[in-house]
C-alpha atoms as a PDB file:
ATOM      1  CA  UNK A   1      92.813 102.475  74.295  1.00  0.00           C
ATOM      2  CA  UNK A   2      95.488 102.909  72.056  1.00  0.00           C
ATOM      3  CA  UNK A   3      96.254  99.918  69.408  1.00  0.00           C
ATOM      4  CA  UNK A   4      99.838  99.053  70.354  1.00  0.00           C
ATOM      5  CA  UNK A   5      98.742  98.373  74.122  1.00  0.00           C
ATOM      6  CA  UNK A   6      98.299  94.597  75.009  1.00  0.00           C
ATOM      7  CA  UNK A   7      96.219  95.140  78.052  1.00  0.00           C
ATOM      8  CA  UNK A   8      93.897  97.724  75.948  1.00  0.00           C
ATOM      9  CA  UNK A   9      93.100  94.501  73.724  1.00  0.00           C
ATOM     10  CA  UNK A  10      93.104  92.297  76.356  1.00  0.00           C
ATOM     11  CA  UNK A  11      90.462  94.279  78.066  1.00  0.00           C
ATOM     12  CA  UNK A  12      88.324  94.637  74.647  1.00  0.00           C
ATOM     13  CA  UNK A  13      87.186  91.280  74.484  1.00  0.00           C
ATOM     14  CA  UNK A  14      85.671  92.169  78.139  1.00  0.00           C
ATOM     15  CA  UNK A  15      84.610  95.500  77.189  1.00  0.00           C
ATOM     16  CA  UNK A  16      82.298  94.108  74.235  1.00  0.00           C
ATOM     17  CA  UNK A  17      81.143  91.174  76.248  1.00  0.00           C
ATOM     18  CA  UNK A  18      79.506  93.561  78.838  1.00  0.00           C
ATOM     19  CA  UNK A  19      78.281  95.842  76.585  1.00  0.00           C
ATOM     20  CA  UNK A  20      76.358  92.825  75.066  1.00  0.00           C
ATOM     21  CA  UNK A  21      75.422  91.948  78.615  1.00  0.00           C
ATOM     22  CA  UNK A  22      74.336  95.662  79.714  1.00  0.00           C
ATOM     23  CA  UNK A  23      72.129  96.331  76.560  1.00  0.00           C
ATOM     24  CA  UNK A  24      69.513  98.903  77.527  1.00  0.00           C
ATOM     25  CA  UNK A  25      71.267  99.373  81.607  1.00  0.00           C
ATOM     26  CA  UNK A  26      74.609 101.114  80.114  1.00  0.00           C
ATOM     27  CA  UNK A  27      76.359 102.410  76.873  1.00  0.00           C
ATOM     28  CA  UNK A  28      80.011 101.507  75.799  1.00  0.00           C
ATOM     29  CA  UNK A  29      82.440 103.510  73.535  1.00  0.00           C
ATOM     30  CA  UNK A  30      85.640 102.909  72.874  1.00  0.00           C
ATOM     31  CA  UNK A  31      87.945 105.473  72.326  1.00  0.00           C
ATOM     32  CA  UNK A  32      91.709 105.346  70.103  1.00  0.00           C
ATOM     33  CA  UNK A  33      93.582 107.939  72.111  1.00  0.00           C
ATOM     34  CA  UNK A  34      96.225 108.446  69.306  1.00  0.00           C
ATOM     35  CA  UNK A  35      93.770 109.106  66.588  1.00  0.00           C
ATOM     36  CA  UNK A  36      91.774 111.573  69.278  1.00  0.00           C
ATOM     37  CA  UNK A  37      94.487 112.893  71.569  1.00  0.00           C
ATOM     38  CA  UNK A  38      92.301 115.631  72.451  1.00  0.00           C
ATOM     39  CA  UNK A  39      90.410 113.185  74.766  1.00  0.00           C
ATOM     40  CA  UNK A  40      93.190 111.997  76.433  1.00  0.00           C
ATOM     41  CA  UNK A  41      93.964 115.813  77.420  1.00  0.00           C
ATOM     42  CA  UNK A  42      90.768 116.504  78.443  1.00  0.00           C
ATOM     43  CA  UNK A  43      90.365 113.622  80.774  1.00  0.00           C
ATOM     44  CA  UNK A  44      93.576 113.711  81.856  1.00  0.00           C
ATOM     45  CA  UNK A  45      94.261 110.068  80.392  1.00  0.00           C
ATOM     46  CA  UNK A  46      98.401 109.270  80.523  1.00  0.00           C
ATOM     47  CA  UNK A  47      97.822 105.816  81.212  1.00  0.00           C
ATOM     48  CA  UNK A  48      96.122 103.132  79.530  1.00  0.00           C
ATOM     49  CA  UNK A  49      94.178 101.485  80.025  1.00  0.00           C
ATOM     50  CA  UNK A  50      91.669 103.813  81.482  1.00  0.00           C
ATOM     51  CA  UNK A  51      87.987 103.448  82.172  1.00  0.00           C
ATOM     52  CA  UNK A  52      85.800 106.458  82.765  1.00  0.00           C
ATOM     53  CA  UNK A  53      82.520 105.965  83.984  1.00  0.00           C
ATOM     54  CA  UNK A  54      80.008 108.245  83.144  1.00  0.00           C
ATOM     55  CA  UNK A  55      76.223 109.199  84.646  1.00  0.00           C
ATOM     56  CA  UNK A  56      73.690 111.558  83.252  1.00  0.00           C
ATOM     57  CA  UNK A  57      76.732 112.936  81.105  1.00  0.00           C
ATOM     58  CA  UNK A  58      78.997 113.535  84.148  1.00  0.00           C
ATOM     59  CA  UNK A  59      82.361 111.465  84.940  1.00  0.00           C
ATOM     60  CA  UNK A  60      81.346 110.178  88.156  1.00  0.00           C
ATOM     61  CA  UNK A  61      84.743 107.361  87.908  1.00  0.00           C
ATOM     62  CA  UNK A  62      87.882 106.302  86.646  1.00  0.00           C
ATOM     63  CA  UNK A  63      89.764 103.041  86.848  1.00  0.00           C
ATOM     64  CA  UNK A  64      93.180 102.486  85.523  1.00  0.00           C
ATOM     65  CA  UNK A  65      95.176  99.710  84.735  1.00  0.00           C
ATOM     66  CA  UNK A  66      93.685  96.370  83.507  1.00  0.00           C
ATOM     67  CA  UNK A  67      90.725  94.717  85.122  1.00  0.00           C
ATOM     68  CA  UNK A  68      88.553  91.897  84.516  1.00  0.00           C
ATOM     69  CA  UNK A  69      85.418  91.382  82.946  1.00  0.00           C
ATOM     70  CA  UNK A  70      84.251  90.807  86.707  1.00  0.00           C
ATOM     71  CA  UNK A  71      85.776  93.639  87.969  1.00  0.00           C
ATOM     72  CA  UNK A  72      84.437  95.876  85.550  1.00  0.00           C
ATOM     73  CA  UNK A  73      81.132  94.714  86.056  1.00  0.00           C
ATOM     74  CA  UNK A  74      81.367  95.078  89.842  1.00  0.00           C
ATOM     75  CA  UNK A  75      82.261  98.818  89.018  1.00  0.00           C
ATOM     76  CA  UNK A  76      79.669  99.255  86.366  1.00  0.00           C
ATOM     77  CA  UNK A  77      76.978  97.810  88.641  1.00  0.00           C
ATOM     78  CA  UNK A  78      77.969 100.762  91.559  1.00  0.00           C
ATOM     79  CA  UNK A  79      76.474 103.584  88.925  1.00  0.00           C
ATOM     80  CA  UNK A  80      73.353 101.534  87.782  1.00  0.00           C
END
């Protein structure tokens, strides 16, 4: 996310709902990608916003552009 982008804070609201939701099934961070550049670079991030999706600390998918809260669920519920 970076601060400036509107879909990046349109997405938030979403973001925090489902990590609400998802208690216990799935953890959220989000992730300022102009305070911590280095993350951007070492997912390969140039576009925002970007979702990575993570199992047993492996990046097993990314989604980019802006999705809703239904759509992100729908992705979510493919690694659970």
């Amino acid at each position: 996310m970076t601060p400036w982008s509107g879909p990046c804070r349109m997405m938030t609201v979403s973001i925090n709902t489902l990590a609400t939701d998802y208690i216990g099934r799935a953890t959220f961070a989000q992730v300022n990608l102009e305070a911590v550049p280095a993350i951007a670079e070492q997912f390969g991030i140039a576009t925002v916003p970007t979702l990575l999706f993570f199992k047993k600390n492996r990046l097993v998918h990314t989604v980019i552009g802006l999705r809703t809260q239904a759509e992100i669920a729908n992705e979510l519920e493919e690694f659970l």
